[in-house]
PDB file of N, CA and C in Angstrom:
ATOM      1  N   UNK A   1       9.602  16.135  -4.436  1.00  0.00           N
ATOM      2  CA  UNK A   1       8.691  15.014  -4.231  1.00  0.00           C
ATOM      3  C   UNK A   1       9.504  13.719  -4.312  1.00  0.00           C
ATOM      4  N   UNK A   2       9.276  12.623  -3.453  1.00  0.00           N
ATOM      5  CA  UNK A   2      10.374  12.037  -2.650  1.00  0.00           C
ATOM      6  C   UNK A   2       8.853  10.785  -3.713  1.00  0.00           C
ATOM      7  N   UNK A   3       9.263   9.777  -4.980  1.00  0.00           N
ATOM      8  CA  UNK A   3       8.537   8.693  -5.377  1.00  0.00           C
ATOM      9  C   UNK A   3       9.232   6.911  -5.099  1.00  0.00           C
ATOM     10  N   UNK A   4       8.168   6.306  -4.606  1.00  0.00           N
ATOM     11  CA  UNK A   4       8.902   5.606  -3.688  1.00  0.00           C
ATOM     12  C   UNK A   4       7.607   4.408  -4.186  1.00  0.00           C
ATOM     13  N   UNK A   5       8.297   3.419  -4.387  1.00  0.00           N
ATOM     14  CA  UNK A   5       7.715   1.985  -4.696  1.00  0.00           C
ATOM     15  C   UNK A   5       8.134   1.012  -4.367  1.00  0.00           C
ATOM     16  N   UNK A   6       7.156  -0.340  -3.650  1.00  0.00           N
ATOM     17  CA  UNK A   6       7.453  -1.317  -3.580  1.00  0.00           C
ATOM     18  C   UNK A   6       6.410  -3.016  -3.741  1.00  0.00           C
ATOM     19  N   UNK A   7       6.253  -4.020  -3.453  1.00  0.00           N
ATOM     20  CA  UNK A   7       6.231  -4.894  -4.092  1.00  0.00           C
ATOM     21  C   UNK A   7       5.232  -5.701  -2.527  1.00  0.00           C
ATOM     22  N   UNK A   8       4.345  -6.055  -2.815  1.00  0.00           N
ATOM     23  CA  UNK A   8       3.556  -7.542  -2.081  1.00  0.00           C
ATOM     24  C   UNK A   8       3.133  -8.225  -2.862  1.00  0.00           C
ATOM     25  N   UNK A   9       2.782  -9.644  -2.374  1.00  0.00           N
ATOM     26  CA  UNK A   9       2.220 -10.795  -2.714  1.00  0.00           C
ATOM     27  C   UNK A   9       0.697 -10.885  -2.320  1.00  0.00           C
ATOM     28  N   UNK A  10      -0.443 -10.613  -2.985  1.00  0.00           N
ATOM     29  CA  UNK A  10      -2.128 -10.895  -3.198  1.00  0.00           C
ATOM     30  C   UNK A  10      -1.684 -12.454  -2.809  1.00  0.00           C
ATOM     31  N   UNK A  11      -2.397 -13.496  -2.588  1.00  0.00           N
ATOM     32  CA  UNK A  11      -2.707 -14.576  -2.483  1.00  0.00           C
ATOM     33  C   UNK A  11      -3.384 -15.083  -4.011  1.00  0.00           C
ATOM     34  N   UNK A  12      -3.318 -15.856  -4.647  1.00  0.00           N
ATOM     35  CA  UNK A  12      -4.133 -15.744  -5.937  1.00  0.00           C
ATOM     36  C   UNK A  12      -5.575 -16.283  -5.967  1.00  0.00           C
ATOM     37  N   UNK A  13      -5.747 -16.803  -4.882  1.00  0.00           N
ATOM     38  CA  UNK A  13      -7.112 -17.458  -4.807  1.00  0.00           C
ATOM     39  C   UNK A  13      -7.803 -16.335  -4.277  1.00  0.00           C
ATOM     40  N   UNK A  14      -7.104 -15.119  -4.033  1.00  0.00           N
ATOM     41  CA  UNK A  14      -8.034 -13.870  -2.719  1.00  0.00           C
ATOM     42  C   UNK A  14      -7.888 -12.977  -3.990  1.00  0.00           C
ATOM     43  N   UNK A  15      -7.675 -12.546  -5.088  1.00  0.00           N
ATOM     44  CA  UNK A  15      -7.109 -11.573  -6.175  1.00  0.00           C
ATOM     45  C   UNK A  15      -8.983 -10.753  -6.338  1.00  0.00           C
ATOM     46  N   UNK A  16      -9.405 -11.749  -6.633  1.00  0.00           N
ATOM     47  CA  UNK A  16     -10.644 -10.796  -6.785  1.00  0.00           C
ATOM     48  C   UNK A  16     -11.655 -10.297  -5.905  1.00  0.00           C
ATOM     49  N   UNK A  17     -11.372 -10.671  -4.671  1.00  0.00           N
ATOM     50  CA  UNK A  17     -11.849 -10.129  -3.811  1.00  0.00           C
ATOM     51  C   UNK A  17     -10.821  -8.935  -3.567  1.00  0.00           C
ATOM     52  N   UNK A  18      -9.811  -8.953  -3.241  1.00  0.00           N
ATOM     53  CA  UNK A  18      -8.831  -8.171  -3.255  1.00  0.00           C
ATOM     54  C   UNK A  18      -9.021  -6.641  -3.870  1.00  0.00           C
ATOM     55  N   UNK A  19      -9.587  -7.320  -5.567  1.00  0.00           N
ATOM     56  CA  UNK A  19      -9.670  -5.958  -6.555  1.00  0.00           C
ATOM     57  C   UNK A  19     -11.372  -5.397  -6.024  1.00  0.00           C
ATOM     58  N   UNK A  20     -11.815  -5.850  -5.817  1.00  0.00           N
ATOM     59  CA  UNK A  20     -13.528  -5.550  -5.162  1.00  0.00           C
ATOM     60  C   UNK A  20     -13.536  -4.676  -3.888  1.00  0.00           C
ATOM     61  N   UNK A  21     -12.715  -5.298  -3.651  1.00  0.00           N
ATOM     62  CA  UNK A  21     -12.037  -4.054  -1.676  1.00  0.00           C
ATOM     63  C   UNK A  21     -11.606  -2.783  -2.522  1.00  0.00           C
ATOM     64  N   UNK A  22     -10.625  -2.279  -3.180  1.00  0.00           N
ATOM     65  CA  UNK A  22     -10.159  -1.324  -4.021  1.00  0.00           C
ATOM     66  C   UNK A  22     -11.124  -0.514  -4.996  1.00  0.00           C
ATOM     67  N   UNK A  23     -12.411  -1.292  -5.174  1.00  0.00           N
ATOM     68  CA  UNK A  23     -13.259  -0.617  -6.313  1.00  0.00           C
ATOM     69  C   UNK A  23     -14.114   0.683  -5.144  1.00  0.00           C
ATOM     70  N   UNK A  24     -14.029   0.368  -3.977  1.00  0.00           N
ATOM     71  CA  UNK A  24     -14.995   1.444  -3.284  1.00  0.00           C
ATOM     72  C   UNK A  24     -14.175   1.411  -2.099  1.00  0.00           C
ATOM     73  N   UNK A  25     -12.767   1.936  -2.285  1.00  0.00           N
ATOM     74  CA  UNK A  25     -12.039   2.162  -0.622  1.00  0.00           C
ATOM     75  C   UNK A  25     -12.505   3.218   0.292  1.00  0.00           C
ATOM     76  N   UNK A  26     -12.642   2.997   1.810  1.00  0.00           N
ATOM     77  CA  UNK A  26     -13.030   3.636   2.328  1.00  0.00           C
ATOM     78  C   UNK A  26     -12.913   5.193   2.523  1.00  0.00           C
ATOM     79  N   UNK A  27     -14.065   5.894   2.517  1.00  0.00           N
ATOM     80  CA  UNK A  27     -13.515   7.416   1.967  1.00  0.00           C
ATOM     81  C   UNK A  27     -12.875   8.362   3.730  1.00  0.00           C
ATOM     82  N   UNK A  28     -12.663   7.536   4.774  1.00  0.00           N
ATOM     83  CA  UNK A  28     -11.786   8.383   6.058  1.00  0.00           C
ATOM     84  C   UNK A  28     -10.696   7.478   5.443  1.00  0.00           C
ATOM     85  N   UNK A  29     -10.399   6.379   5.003  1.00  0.00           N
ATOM     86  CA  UNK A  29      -8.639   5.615   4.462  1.00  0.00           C
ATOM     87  C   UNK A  29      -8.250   6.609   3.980  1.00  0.00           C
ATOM     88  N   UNK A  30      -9.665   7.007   2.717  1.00  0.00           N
ATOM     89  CA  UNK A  30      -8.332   8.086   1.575  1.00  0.00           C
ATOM     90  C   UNK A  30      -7.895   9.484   1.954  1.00  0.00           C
ATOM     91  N   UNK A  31      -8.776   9.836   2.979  1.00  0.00           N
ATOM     92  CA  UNK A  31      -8.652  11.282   3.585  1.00  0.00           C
ATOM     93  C   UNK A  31      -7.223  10.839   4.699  1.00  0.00           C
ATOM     94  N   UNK A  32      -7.015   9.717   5.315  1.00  0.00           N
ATOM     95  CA  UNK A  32      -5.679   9.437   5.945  1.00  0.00           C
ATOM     96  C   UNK A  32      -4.800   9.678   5.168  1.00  0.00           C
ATOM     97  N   UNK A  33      -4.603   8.589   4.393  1.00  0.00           N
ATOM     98  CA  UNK A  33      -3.807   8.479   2.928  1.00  0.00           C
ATOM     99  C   UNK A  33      -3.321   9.977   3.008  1.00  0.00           C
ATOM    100  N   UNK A  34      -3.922  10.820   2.023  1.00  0.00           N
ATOM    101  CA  UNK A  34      -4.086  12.245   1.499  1.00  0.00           C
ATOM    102  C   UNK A  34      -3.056  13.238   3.100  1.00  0.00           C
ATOM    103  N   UNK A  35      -3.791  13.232   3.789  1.00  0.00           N
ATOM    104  CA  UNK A  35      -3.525  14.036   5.027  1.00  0.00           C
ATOM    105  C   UNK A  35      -2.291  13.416   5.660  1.00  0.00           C
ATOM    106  N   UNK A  36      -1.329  12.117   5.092  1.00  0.00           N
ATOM    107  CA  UNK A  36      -0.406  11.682   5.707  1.00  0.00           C
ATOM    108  C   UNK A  36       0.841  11.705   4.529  1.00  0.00           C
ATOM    109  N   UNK A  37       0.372  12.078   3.717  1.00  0.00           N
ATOM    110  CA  UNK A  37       1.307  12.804   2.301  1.00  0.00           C
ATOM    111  C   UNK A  37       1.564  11.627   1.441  1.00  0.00           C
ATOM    112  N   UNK A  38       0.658  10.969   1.057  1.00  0.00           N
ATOM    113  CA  UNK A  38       0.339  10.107  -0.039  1.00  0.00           C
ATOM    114  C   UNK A  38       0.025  10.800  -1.250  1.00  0.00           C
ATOM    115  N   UNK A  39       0.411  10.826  -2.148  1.00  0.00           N
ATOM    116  CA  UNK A  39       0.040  11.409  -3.524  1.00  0.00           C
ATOM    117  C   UNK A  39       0.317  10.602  -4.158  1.00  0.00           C
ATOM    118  N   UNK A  40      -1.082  10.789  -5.531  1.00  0.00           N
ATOM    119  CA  UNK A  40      -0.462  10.079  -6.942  1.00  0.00           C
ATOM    120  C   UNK A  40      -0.122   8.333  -6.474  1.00  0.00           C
ATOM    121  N   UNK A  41      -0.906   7.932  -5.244  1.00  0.00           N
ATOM    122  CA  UNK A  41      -0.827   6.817  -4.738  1.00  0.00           C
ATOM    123  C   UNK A  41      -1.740   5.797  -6.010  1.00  0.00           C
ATOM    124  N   UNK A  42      -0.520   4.817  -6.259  1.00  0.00           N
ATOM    125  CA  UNK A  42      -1.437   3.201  -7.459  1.00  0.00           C
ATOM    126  C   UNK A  42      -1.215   2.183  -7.174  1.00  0.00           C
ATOM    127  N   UNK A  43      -1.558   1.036  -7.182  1.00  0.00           N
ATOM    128  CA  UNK A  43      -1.209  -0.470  -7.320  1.00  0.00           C
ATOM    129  C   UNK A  43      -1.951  -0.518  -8.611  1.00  0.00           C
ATOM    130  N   UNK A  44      -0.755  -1.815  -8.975  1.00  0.00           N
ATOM    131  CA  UNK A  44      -0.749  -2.597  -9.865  1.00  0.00           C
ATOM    132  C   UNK A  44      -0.992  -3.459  -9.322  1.00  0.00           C
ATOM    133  N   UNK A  45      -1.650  -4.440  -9.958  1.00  0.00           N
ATOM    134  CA  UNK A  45      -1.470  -6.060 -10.087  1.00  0.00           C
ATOM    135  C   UNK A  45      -1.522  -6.926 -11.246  1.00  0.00           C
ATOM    136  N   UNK A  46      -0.562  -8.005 -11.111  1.00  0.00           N
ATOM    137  CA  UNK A  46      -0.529  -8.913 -11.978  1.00  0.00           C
ATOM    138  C   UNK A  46      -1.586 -10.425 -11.524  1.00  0.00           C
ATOM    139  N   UNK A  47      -1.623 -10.935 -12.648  1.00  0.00           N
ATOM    140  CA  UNK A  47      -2.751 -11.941 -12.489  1.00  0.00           C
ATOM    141  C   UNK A  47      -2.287 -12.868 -11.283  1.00  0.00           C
ATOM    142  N   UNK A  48      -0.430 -13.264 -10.926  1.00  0.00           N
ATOM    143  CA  UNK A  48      -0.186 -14.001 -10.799  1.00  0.00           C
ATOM    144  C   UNK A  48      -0.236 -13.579  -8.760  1.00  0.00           C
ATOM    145  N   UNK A  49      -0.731 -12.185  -8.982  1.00  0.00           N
ATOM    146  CA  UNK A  49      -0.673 -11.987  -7.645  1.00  0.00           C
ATOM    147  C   UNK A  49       0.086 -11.094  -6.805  1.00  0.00           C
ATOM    148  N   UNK A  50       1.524 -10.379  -7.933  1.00  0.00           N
ATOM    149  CA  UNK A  50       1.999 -10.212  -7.733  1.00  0.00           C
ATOM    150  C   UNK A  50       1.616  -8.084  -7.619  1.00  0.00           C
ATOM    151  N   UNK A  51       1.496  -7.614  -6.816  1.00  0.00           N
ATOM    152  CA  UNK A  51       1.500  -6.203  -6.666  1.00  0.00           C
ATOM    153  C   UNK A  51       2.839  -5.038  -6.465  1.00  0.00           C
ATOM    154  N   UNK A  52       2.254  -4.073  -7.422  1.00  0.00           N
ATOM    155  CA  UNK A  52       2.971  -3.170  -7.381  1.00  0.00           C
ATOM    156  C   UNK A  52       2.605  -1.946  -6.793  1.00  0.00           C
ATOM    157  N   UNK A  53       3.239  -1.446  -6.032  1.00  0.00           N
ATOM    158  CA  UNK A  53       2.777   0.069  -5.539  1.00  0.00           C
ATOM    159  C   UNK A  53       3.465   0.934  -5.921  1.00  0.00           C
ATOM    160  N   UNK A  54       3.003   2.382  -6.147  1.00  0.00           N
ATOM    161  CA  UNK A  54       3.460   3.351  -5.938  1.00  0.00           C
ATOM    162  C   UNK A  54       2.781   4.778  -5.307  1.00  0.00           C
ATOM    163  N   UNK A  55       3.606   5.402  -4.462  1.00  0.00           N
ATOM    164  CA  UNK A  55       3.041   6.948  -4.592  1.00  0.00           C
ATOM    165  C   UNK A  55       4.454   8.064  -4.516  1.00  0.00           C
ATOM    166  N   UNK A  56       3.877   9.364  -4.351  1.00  0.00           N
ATOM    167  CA  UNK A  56       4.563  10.155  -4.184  1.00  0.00           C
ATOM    168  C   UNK A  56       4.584  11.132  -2.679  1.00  0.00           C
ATOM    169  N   UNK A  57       5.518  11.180  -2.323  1.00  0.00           N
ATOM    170  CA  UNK A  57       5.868  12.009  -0.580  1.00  0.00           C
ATOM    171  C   UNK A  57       6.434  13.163  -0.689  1.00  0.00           C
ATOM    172  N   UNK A  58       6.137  14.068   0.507  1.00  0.00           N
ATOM    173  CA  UNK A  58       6.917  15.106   0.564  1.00  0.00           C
ATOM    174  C   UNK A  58       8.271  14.728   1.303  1.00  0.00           C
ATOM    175  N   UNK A  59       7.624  14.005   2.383  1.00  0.00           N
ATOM    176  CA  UNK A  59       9.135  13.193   3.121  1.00  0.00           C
ATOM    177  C   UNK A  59       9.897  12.306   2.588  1.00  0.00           C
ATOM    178  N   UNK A  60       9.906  11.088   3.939  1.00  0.00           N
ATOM    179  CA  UNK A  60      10.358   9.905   2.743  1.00  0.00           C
ATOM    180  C   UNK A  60       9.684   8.860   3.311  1.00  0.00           C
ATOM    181  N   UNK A  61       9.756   7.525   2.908  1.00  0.00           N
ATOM    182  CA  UNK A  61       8.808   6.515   2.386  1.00  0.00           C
ATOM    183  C   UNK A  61       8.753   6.313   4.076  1.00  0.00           C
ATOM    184  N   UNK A  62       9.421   6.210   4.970  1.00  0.00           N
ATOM    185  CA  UNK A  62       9.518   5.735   6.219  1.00  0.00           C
ATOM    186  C   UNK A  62       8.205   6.983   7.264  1.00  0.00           C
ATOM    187  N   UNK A  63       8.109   8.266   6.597  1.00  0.00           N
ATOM    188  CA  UNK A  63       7.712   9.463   6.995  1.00  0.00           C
ATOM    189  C   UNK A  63       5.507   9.095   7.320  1.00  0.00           C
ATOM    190  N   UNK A  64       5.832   8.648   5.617  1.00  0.00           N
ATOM    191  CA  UNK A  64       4.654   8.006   5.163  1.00  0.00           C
ATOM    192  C   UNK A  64       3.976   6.876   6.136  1.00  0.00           C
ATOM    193  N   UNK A  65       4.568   5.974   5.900  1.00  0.00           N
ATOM    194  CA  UNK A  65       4.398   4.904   6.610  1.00  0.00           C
ATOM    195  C   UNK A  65       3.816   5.245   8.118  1.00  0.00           C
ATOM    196  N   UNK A  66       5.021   5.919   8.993  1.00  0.00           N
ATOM    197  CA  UNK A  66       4.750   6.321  10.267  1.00  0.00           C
ATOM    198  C   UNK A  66       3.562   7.232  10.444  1.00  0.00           C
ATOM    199  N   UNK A  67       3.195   8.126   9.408  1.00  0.00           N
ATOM    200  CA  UNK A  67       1.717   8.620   9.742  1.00  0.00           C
ATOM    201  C   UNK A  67       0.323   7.795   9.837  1.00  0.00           C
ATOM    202  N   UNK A  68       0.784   7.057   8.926  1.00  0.00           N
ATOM    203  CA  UNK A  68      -0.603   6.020   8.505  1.00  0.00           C
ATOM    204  C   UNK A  68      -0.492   5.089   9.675  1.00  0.00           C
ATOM    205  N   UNK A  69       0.525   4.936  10.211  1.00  0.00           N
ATOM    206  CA  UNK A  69       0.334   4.103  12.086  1.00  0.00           C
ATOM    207  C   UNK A  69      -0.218   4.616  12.699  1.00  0.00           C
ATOM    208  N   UNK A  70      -0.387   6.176  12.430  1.00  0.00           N
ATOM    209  CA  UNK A  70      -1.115   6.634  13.479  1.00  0.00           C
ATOM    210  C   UNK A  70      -2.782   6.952  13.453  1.00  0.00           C
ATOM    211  N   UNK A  71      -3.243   6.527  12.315  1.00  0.00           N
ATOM    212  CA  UNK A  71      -4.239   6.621  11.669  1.00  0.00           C
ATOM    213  C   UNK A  71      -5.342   5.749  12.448  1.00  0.00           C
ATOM    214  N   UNK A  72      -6.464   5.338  12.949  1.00  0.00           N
ATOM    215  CA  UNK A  72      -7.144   4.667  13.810  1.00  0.00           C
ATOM    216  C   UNK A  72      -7.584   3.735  12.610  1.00  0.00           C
ATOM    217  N   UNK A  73      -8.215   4.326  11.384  1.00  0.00           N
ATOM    218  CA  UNK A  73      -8.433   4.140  10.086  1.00  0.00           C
ATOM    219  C   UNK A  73      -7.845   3.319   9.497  1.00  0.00           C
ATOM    220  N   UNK A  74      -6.713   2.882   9.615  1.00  0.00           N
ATOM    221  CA  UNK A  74      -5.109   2.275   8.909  1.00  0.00           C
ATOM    222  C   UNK A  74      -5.327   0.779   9.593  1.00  0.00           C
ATOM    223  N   UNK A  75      -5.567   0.998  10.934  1.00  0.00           N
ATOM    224  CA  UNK A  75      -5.507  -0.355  11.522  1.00  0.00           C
ATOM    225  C   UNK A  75      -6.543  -1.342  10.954  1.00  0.00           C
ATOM    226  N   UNK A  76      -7.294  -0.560  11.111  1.00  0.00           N
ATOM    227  CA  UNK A  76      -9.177  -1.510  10.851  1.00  0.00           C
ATOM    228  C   UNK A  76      -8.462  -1.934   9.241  1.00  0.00           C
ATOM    229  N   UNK A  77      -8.214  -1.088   8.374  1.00  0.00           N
ATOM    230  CA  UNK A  77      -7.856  -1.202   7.042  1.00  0.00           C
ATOM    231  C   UNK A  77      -7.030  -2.468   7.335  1.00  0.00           C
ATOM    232  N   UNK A  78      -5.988  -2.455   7.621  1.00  0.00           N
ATOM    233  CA  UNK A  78      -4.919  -3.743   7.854  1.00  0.00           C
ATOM    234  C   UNK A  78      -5.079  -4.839   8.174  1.00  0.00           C
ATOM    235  N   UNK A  79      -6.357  -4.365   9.300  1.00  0.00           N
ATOM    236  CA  UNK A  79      -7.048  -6.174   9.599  1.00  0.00           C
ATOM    237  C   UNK A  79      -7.405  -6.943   8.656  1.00  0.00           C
ATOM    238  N   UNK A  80      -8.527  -5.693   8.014  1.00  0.00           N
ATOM    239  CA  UNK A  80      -8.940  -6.380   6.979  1.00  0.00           C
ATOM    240  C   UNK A  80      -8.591  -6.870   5.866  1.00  0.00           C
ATOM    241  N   UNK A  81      -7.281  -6.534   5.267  1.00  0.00           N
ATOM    242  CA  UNK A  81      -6.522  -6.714   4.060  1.00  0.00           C
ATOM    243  C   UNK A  81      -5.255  -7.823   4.357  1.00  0.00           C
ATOM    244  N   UNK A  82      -4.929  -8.035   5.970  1.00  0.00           N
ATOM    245  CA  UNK A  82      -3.999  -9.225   6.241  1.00  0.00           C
ATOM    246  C   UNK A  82      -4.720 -10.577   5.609  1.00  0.00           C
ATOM    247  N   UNK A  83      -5.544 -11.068   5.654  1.00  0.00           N
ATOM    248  CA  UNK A  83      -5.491 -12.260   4.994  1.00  0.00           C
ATOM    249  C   UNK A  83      -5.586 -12.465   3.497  1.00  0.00           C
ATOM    250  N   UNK A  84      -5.003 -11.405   2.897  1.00  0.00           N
ATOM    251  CA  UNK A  84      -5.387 -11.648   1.440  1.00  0.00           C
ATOM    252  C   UNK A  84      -3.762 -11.891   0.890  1.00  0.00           C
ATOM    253  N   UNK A  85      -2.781 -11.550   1.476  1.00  0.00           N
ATOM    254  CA  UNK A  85      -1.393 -11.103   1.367  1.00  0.00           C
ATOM    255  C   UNK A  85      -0.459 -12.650   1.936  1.00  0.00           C
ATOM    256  N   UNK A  86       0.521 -12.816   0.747  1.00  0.00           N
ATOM    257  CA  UNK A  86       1.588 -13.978   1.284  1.00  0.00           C
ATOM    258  C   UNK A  86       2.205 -13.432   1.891  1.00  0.00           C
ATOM    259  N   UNK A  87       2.982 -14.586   2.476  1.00  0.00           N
ATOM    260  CA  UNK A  87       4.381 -14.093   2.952  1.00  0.00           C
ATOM    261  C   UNK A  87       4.803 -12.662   4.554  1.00  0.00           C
ATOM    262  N   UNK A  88       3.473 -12.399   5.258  1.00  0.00           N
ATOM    263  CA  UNK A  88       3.545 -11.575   6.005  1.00  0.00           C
ATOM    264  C   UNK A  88       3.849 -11.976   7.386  1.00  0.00           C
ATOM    265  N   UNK A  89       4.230 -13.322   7.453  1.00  0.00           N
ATOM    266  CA  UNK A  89       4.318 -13.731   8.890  1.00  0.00           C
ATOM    267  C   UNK A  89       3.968 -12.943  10.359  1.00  0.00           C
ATOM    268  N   UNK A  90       2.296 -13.160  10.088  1.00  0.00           N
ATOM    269  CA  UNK A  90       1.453 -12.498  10.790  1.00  0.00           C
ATOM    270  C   UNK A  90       1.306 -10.483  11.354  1.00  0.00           C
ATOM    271  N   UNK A  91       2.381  -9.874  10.432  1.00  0.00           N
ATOM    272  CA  UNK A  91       2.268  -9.096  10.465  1.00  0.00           C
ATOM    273  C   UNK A  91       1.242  -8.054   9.554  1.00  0.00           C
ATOM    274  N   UNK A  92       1.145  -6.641   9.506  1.00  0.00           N
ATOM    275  CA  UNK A  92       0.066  -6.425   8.487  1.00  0.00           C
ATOM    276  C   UNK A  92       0.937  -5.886   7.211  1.00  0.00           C
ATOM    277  N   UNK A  93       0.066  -5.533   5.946  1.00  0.00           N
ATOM    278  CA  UNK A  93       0.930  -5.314   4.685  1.00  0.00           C
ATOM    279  C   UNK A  93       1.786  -4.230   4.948  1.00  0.00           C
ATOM    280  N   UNK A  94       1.356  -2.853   5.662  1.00  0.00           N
ATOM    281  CA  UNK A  94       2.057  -1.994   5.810  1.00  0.00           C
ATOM    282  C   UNK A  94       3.332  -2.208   5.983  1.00  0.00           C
ATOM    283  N   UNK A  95       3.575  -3.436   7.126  1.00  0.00           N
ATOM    284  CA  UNK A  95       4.695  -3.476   7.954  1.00  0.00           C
ATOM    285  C   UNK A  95       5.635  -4.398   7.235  1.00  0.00           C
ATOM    286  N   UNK A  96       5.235  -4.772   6.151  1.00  0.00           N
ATOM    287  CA  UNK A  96       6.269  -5.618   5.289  1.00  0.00           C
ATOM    288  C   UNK A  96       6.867  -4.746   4.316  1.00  0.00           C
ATOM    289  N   UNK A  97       6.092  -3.516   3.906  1.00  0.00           N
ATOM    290  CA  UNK A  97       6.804  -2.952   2.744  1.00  0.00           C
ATOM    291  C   UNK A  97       8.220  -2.540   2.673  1.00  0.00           C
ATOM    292  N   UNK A  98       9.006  -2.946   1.671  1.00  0.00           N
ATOM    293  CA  UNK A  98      10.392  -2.637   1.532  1.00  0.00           C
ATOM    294  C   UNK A  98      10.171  -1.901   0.262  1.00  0.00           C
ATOM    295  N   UNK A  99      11.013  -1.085   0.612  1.00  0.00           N
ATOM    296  CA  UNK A  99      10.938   0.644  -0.986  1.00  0.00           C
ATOM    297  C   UNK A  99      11.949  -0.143  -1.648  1.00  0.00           C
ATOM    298  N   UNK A 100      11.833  -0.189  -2.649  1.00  0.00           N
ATOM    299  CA  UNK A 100      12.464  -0.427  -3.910  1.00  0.00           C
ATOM    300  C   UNK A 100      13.328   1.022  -4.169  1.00  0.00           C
ATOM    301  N   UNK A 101      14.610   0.620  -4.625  1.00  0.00           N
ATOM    302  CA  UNK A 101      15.661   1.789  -4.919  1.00  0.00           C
ATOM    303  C   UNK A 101      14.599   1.800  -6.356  1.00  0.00           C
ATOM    304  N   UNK A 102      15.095   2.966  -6.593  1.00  0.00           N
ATOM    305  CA  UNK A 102      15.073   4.472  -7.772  1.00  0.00           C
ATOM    306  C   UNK A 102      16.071   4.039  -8.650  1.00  0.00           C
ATOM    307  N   UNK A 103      15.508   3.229  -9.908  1.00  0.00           N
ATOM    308  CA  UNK A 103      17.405   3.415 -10.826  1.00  0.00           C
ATOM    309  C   UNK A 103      17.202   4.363 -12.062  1.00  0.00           C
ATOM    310  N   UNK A 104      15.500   4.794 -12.195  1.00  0.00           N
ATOM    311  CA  UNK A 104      15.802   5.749 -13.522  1.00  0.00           C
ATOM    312  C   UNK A 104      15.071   6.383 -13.154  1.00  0.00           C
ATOM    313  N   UNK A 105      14.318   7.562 -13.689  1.00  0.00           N
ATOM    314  CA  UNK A 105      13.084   8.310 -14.091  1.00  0.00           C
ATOM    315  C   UNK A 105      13.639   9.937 -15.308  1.00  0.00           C
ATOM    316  N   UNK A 106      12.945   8.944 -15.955  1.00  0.00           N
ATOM    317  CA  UNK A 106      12.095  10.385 -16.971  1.00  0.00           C
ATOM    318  C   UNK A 106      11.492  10.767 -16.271  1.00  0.00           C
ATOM    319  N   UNK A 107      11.881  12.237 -16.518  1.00  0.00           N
ATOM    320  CA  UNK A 107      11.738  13.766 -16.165  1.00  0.00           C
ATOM    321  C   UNK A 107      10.810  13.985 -17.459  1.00  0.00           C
TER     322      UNK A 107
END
C-alpha cells in the first residue's frame, strides 16, 4: 500500500462552508473515490486554512489521480470545490496536488 499526502490552501473566509460540503459528500464521489483505489482517504484542516490530505493506494499517487479524471463525478465535484481553494490559478484542486515525500512511518 503505496500512502501518499499532500497539502492545499481553503480560502479562510470559505473554511466553513468548505467543512459543511464534507459533512454529507456525495455518495457516487465516494463510490469513485473507493473504485479508483482511494483508501483510508482524510483531510485535515487547520483554522488558518491550511489542509492536509491523506490516503492510501494500491498504485501510486499519479495512478489515483488519473482515475478520478475519469470519473464524470470528479468533475462536477471540482467545479464545485474550485472557488473555495488559494492559489490554483484557475485550475481545479485535483490538478494542483503535489505528494509530499515519505520521511518516516511507524510500522
Amino acid at each position: 500500500m503505496k500512502r501518499v499526502g499532500f497539502l492545499l490552501k481553503v480560502k479562510e473566509d470559505r473554511i466553513e462552508e468548505y467543512r459543511k460540503h464534507h459533512e454529507a459528500l456525495w455518495p457516487e464521489m465516494l463510490d469513485a473515490l473507493r473504485r479508483t483505489g482511494w483508501h483510508n482517504y482524510s483531510l485535515f484542516l487547520r483554522d488558518d486554512g491550511l489542509l492536509f490530505g491523506y490516503f492510501e493506494t494500491l498504485e501510486s499517487f499519479q495512478t489515483a489521480l488519473d482515475g478520478m479524471a475519469d470519473e464524470e463525478v470528479n468533475a462536477r465535484w471540482q467545479d464545485l470545490m474550485a472557488p473555495y481553494f488559494e492559489g490554483l490559478d484557475g485550475a481545479h484542486a485535483d490538478e494542483s496536488m503535489a505528494e509530499l515525500e515519505e520521511v518516516f512511518h511507524l510500522d
